[in-house]
PDB file of N, CA and C in Angstrom:
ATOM      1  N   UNK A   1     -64.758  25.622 -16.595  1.00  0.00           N
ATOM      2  CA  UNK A   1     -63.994  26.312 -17.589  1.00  0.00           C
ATOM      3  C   UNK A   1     -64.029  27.828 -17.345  1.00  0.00           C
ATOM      4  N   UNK A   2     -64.885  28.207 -16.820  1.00  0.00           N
ATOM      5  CA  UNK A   2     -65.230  29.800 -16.671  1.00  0.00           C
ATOM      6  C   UNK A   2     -64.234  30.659 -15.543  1.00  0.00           C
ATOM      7  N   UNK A   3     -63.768  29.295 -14.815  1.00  0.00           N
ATOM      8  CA  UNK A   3     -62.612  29.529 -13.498  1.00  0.00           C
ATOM      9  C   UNK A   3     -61.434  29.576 -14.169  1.00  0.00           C
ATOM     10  N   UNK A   4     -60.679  28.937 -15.319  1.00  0.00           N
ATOM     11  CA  UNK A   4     -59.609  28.802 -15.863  1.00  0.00           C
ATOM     12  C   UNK A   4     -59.520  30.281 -16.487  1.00  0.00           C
ATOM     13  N   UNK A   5     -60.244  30.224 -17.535  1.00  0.00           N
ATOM     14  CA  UNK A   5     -60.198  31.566 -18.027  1.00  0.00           C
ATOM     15  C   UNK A   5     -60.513  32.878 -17.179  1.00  0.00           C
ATOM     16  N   UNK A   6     -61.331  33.252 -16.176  1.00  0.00           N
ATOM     17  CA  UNK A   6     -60.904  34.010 -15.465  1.00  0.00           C
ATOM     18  C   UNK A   6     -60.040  34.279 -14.693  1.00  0.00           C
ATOM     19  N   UNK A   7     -59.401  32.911 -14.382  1.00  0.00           N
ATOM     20  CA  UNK A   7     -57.955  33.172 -13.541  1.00  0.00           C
ATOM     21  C   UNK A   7     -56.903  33.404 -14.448  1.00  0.00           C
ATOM     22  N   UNK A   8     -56.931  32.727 -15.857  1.00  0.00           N
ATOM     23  CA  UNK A   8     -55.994  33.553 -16.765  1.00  0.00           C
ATOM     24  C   UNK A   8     -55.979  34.848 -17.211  1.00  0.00           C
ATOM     25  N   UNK A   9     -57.303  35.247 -17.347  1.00  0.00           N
ATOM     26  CA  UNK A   9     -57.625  36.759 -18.029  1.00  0.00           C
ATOM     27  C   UNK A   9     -56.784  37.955 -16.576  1.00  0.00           C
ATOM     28  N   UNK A  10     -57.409  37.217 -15.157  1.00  0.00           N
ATOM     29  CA  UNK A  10     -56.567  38.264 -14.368  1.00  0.00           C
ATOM     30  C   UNK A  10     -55.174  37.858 -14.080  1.00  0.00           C
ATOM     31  N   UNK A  11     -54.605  36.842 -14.360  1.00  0.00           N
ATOM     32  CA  UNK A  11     -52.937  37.172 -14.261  1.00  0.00           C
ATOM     33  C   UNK A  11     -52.211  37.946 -15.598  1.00  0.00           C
ATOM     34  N   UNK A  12     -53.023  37.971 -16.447  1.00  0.00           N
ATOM     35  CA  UNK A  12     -53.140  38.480 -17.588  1.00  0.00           C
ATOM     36  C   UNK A  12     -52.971  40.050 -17.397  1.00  0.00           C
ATOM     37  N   UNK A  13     -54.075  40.416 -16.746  1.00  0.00           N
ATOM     38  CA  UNK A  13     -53.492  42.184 -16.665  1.00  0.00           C
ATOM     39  C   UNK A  13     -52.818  42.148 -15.404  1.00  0.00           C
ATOM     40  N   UNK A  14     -52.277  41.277 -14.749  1.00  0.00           N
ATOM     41  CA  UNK A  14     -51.477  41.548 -13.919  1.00  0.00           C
ATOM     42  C   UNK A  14     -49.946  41.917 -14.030  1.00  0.00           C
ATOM     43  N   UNK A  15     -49.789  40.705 -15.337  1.00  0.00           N
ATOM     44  CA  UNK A  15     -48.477  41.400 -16.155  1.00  0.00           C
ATOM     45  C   UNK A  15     -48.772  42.197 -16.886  1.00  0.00           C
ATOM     46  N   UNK A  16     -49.396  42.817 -17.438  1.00  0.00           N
ATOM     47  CA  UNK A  16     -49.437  43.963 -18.002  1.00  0.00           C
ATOM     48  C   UNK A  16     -48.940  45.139 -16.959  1.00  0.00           C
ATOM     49  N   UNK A  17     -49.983  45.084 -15.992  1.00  0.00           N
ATOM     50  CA  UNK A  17     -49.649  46.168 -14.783  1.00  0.00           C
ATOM     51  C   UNK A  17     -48.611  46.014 -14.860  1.00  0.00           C
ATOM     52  N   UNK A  18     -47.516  45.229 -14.511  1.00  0.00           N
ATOM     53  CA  UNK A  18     -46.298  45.286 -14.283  1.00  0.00           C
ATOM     54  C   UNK A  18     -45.580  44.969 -14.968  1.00  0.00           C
ATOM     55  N   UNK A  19     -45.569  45.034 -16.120  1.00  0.00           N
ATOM     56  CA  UNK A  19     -44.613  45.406 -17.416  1.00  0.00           C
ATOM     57  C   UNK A  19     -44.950  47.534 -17.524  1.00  0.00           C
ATOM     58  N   UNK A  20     -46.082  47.751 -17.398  1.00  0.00           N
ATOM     59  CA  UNK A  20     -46.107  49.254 -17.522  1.00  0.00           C
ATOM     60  C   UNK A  20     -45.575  49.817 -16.554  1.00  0.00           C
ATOM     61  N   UNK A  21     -45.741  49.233 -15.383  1.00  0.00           N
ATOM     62  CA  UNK A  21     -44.734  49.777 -14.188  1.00  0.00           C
ATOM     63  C   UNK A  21     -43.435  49.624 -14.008  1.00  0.00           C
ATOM     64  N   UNK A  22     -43.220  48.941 -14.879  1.00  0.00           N
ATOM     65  CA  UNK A  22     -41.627  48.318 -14.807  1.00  0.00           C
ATOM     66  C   UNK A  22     -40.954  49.570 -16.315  1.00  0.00           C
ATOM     67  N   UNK A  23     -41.747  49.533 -16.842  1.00  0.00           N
ATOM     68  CA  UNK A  23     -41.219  50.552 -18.096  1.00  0.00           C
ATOM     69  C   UNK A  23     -41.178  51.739 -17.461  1.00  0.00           C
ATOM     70  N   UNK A  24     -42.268  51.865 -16.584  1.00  0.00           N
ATOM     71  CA  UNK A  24     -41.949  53.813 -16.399  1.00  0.00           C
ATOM     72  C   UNK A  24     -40.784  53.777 -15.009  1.00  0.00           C
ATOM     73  N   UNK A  25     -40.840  52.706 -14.362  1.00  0.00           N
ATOM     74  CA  UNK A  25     -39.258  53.203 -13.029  1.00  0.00           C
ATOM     75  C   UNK A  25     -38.476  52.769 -14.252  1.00  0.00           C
ATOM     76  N   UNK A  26     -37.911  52.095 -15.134  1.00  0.00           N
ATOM     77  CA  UNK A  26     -36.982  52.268 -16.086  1.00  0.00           C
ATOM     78  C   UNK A  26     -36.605  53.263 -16.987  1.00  0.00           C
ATOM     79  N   UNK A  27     -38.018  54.328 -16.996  1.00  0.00           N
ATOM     80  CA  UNK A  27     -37.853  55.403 -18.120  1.00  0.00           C
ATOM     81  C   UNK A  27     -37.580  56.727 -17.224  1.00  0.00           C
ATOM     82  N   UNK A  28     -38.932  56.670 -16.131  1.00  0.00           N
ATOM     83  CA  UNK A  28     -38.240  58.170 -15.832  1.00  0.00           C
ATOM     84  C   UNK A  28     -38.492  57.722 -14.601  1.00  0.00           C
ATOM     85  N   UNK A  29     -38.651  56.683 -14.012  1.00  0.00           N
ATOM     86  CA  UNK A  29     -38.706  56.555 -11.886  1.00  0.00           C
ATOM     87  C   UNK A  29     -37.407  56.522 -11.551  1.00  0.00           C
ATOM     88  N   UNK A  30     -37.731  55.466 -10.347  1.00  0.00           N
ATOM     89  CA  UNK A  30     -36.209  55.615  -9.426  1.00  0.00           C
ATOM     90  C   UNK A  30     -34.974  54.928 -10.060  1.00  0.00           C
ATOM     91  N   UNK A  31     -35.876  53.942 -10.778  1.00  0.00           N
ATOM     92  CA  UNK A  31     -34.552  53.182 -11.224  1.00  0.00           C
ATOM     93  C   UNK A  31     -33.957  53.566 -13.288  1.00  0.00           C
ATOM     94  N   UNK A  32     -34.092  54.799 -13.550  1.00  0.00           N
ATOM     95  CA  UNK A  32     -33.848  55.462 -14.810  1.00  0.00           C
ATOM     96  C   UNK A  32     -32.178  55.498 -14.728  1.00  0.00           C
ATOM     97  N   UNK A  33     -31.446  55.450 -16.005  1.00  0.00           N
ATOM     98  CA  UNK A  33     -30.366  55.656 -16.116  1.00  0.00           C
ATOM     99  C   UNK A  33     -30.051  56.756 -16.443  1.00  0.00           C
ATOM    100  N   UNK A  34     -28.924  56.646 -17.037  1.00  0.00           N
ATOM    101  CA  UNK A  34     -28.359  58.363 -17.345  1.00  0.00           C
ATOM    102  C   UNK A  34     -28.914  58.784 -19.184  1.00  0.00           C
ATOM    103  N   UNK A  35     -28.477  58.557 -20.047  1.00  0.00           N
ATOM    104  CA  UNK A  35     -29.091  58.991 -21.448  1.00  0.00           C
ATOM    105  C   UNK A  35     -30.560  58.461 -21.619  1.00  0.00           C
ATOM    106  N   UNK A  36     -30.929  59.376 -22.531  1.00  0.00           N
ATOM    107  CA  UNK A  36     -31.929  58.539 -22.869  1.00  0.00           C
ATOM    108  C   UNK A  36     -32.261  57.227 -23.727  1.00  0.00           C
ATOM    109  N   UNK A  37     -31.029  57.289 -24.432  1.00  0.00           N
ATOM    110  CA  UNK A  37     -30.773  55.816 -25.145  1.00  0.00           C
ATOM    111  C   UNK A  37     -31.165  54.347 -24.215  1.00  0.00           C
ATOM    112  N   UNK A  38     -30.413  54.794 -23.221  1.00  0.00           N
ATOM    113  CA  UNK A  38     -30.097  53.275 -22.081  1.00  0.00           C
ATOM    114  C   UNK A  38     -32.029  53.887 -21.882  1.00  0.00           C
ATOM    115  N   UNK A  39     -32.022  53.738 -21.468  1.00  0.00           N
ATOM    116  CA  UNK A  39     -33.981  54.536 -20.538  1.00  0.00           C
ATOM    117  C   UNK A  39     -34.612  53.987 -21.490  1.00  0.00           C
ATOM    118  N   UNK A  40     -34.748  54.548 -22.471  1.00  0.00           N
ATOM    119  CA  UNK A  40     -35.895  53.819 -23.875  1.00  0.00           C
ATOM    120  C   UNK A  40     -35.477  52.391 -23.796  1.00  0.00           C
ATOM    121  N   UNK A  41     -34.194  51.495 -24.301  1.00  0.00           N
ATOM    122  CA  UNK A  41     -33.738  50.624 -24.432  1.00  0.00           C
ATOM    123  C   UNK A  41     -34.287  49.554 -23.106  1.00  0.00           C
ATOM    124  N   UNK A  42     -34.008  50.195 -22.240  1.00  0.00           N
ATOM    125  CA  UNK A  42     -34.432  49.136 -20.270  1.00  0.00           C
ATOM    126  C   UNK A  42     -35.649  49.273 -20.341  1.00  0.00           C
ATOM    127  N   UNK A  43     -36.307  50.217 -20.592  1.00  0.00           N
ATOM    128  CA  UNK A  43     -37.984  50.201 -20.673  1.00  0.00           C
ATOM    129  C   UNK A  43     -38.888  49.768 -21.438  1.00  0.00           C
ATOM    130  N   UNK A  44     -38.023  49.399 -22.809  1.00  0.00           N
ATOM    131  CA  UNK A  44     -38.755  48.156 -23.952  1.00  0.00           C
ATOM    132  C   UNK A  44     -38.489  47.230 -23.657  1.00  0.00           C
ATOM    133  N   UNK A  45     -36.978  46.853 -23.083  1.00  0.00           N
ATOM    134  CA  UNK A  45     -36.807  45.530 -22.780  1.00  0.00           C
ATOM    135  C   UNK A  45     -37.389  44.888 -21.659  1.00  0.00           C
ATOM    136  N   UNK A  46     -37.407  45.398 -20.571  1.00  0.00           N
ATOM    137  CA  UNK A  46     -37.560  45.391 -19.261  1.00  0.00           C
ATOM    138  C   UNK A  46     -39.309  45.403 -18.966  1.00  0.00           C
ATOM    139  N   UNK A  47     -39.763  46.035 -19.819  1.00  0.00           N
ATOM    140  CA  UNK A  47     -41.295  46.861 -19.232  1.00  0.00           C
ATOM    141  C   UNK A  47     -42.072  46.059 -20.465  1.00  0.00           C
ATOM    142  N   UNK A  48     -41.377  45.550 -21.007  1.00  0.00           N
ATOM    143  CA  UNK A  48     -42.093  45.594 -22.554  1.00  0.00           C
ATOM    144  C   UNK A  48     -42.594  43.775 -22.979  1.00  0.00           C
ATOM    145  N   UNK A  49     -41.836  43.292 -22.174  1.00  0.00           N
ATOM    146  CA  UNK A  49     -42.171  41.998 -22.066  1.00  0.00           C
ATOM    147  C   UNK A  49     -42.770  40.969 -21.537  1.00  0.00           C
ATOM    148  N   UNK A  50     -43.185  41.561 -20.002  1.00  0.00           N
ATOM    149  CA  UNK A  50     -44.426  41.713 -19.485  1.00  0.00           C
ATOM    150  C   UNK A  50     -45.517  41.718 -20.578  1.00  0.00           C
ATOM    151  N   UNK A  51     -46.104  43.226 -20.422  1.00  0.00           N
ATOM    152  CA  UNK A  51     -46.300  43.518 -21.125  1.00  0.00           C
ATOM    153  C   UNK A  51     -47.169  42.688 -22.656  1.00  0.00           C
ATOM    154  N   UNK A  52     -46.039  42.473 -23.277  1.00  0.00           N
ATOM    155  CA  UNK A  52     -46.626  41.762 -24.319  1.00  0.00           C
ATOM    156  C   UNK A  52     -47.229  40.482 -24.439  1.00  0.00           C
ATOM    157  N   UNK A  53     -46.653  39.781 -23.326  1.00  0.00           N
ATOM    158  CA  UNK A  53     -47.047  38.272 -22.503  1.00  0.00           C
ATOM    159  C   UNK A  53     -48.281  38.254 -21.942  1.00  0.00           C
ATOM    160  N   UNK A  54     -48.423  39.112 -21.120  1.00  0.00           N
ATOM    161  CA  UNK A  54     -49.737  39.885 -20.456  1.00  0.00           C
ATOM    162  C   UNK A  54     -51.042  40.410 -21.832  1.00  0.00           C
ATOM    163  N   UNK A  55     -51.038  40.806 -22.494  1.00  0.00           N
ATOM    164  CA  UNK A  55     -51.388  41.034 -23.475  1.00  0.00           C
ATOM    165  C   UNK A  55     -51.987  40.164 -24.332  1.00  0.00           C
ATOM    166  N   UNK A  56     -50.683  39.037 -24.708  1.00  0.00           N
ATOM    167  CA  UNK A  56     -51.198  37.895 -25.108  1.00  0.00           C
ATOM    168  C   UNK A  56     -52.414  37.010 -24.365  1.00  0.00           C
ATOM    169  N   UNK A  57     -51.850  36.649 -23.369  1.00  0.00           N
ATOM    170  CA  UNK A  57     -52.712  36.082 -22.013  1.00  0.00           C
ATOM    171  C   UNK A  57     -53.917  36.304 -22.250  1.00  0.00           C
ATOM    172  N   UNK A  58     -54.561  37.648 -22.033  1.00  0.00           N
ATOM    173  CA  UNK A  58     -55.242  38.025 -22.028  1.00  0.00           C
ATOM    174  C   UNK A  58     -56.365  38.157 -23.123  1.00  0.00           C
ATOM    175  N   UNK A  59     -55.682  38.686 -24.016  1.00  0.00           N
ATOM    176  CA  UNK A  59     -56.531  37.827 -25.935  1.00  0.00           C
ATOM    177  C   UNK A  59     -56.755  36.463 -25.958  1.00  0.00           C
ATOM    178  N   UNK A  60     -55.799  35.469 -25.712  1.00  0.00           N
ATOM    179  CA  UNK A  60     -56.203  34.076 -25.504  1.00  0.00           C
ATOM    180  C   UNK A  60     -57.156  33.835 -24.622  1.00  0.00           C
ATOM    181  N   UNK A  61     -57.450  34.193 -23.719  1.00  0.00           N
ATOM    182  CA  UNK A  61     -59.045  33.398 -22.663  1.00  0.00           C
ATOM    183  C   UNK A  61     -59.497  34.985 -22.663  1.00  0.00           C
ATOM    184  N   UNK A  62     -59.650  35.237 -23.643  1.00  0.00           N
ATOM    185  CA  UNK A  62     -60.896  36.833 -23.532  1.00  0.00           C
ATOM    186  C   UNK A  62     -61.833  35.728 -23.331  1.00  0.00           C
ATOM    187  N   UNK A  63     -63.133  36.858 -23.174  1.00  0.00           N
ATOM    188  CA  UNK A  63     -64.617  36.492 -22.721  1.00  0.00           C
ATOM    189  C   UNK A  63     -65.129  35.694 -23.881  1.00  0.00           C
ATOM    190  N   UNK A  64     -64.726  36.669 -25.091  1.00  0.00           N
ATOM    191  CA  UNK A  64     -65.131  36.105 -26.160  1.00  0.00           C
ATOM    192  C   UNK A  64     -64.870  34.925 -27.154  1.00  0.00           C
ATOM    193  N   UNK A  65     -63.411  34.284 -26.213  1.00  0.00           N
ATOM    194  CA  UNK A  65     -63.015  33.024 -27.117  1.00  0.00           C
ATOM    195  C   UNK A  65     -63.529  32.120 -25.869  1.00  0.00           C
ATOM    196  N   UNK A  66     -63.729  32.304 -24.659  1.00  0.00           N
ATOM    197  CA  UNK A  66     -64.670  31.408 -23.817  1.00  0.00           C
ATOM    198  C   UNK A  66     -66.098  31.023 -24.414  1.00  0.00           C
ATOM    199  N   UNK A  67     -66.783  32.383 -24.684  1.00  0.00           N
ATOM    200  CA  UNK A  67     -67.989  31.860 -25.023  1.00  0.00           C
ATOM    201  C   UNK A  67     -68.257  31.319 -26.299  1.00  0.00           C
ATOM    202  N   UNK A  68     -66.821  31.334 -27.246  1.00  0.00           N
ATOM    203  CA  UNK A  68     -66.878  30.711 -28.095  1.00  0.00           C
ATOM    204  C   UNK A  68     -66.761  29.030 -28.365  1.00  0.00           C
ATOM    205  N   UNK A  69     -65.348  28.562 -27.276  1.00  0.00           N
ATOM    206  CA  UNK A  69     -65.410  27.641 -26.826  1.00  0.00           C
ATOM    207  C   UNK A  69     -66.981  27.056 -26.152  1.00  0.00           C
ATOM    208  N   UNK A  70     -67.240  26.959 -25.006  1.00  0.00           N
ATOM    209  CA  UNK A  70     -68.461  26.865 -24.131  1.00  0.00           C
ATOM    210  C   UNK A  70     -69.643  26.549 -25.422  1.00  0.00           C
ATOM    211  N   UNK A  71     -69.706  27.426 -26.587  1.00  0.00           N
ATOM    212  CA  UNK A  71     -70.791  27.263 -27.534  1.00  0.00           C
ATOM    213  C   UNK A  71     -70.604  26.029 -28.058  1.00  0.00           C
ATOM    214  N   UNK A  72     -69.250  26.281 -28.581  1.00  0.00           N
ATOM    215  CA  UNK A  72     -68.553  24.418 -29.537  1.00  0.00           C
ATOM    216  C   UNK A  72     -69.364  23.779 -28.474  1.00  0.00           C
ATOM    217  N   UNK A  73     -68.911  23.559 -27.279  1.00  0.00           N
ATOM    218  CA  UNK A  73     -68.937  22.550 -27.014  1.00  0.00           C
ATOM    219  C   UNK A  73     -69.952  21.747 -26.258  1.00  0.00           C
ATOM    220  N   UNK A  74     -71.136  22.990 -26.238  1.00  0.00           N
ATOM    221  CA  UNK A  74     -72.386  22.574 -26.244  1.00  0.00           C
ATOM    222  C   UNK A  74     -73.068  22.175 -27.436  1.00  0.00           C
ATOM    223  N   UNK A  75     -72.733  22.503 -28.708  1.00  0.00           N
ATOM    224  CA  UNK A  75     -72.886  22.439 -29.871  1.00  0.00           C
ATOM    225  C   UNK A  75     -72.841  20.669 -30.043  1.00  0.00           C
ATOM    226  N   UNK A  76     -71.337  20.002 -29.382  1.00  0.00           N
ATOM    227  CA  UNK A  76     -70.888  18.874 -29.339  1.00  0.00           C
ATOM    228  C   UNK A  76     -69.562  18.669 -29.931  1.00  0.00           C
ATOM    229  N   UNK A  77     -68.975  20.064 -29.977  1.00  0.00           N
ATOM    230  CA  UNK A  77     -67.664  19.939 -30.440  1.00  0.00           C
ATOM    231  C   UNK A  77     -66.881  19.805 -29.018  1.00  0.00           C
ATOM    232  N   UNK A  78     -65.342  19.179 -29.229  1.00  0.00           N
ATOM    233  CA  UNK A  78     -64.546  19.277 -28.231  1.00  0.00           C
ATOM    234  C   UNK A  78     -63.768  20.664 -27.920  1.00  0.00           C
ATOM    235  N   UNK A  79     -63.591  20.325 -26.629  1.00  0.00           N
ATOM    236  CA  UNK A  79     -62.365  21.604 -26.239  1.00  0.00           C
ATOM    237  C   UNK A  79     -61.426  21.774 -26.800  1.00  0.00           C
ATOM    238  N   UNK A  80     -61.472  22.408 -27.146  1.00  0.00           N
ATOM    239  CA  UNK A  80     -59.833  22.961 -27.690  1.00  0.00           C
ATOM    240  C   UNK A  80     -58.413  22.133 -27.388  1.00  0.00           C
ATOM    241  N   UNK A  81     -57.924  21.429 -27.330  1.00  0.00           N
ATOM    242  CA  UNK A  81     -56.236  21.216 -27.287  1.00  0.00           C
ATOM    243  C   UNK A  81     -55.512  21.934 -26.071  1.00  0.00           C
ATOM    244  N   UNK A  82     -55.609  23.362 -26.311  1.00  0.00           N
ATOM    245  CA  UNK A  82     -55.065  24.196 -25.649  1.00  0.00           C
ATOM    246  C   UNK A  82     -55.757  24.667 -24.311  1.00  0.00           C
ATOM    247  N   UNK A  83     -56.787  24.475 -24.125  1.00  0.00           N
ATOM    248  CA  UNK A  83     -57.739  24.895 -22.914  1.00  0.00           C
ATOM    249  C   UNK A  83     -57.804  23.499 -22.127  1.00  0.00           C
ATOM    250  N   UNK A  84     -58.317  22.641 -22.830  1.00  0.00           N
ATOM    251  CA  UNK A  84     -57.939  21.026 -22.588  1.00  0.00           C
ATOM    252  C   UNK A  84     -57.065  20.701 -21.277  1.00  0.00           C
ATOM    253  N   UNK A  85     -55.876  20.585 -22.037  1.00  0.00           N
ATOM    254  CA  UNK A  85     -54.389  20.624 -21.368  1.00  0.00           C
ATOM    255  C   UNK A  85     -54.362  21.441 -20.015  1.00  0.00           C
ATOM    256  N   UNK A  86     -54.722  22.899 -19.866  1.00  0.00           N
ATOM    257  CA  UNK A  86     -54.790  23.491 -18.597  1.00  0.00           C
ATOM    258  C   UNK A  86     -55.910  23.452 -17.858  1.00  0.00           C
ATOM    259  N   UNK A  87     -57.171  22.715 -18.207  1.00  0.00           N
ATOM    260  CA  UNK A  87     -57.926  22.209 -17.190  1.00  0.00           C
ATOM    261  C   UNK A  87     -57.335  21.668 -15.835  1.00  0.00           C
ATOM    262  N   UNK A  88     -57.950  21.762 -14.557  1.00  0.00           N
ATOM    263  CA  UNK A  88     -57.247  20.750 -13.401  1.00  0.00           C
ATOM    264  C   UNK A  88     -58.373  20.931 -12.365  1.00  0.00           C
ATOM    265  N   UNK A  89     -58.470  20.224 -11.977  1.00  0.00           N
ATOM    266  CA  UNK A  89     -59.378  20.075 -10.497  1.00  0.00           C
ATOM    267  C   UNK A  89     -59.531  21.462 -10.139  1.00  0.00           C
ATOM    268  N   UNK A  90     -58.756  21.968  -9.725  1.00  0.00           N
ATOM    269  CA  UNK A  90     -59.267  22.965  -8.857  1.00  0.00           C
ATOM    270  C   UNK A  90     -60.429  23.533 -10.206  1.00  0.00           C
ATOM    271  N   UNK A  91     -60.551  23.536 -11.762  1.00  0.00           N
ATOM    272  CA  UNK A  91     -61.672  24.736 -11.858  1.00  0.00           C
ATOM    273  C   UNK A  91     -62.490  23.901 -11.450  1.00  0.00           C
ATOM    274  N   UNK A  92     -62.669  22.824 -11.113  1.00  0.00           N
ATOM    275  CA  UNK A  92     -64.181  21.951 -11.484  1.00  0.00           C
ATOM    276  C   UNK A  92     -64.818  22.036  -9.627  1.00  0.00           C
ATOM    277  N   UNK A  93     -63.766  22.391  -8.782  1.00  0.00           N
ATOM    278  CA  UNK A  93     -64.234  23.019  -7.605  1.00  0.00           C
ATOM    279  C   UNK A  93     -65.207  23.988  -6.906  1.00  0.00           C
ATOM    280  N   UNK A  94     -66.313  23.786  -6.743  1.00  0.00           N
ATOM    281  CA  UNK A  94     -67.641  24.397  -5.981  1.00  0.00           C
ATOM    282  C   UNK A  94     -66.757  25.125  -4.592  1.00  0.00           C
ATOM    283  N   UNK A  95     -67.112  26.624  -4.748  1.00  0.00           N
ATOM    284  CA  UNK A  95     -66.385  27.866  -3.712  1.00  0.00           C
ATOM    285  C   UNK A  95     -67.631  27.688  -2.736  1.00  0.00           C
ATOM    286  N   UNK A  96     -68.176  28.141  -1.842  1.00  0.00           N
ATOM    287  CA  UNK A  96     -68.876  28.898  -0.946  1.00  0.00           C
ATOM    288  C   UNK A  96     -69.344  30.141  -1.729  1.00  0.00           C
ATOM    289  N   UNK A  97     -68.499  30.734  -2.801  1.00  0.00           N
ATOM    290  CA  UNK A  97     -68.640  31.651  -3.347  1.00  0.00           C
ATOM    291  C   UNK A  97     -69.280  31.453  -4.730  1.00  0.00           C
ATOM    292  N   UNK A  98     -69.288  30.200  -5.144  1.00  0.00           N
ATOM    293  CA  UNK A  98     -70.189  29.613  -6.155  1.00  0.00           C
ATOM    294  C   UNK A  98     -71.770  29.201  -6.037  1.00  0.00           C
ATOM    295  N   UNK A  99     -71.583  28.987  -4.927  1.00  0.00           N
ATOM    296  CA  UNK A  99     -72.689  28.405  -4.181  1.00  0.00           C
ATOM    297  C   UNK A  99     -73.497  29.700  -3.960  1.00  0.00           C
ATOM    298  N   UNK A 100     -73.416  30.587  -3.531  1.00  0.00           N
ATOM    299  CA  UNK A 100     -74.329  31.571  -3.495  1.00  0.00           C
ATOM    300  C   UNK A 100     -74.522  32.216  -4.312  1.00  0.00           C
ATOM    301  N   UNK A 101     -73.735  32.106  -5.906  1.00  0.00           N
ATOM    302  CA  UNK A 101     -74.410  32.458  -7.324  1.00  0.00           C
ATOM    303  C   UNK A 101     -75.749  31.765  -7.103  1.00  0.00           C
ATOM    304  N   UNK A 102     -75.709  30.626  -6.768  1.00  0.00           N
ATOM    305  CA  UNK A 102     -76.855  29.558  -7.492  1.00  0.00           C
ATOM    306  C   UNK A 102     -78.230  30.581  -7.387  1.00  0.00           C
TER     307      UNK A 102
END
């Protein structure tokens, strides 16, 4: 479980990164229009939705609703529904890079 949520938490600011990068070539980079109406408008829409997706992402498998989960469910409660569902083989996969946590 600790693989799911860290691979969500970093695609997570990955759209963020690129919703903020996408707002500023829309506001004042290469790709800015002519008023500032259109510029504000392409850079909320455009930059902003990322962004807020990314954002979300990222509140959903924070650290802190992992270790909240992980507690349930040592406790003897079940997983969540929602964490559940996006489980898959690959987290339950031992890295080379896991292996030398031990």
């Amino acid at each position: 479980m600790h693989k799911l949520f860290a691979q969500k938490r970093g695609s997570g600011a990955g759209w963020v990164a690129t919703g903020a990068e996408v707002a500023y070539d829309e506001s004042v980079g290469w790709r800015a229009i002519g008023s500032k109406s259109e510029k504000a408008t392409a850079a909320i829409v455009h930059g902003g939705v990322p962004t807020v997706v990314g954002t979300w992402q990222m509140l959903r498998f924070s650290a802190e609703r992992e270790a909240a989960v992980i507690k349930g469910y040592q406790e003897g409660w079940s997983i969540p529904a929602d964490i559940r569902s996006r489980l898959r083989r690959k987290h339950f996969r031992l890295t080379a890079r896991d292996l030398s946590r031990l």
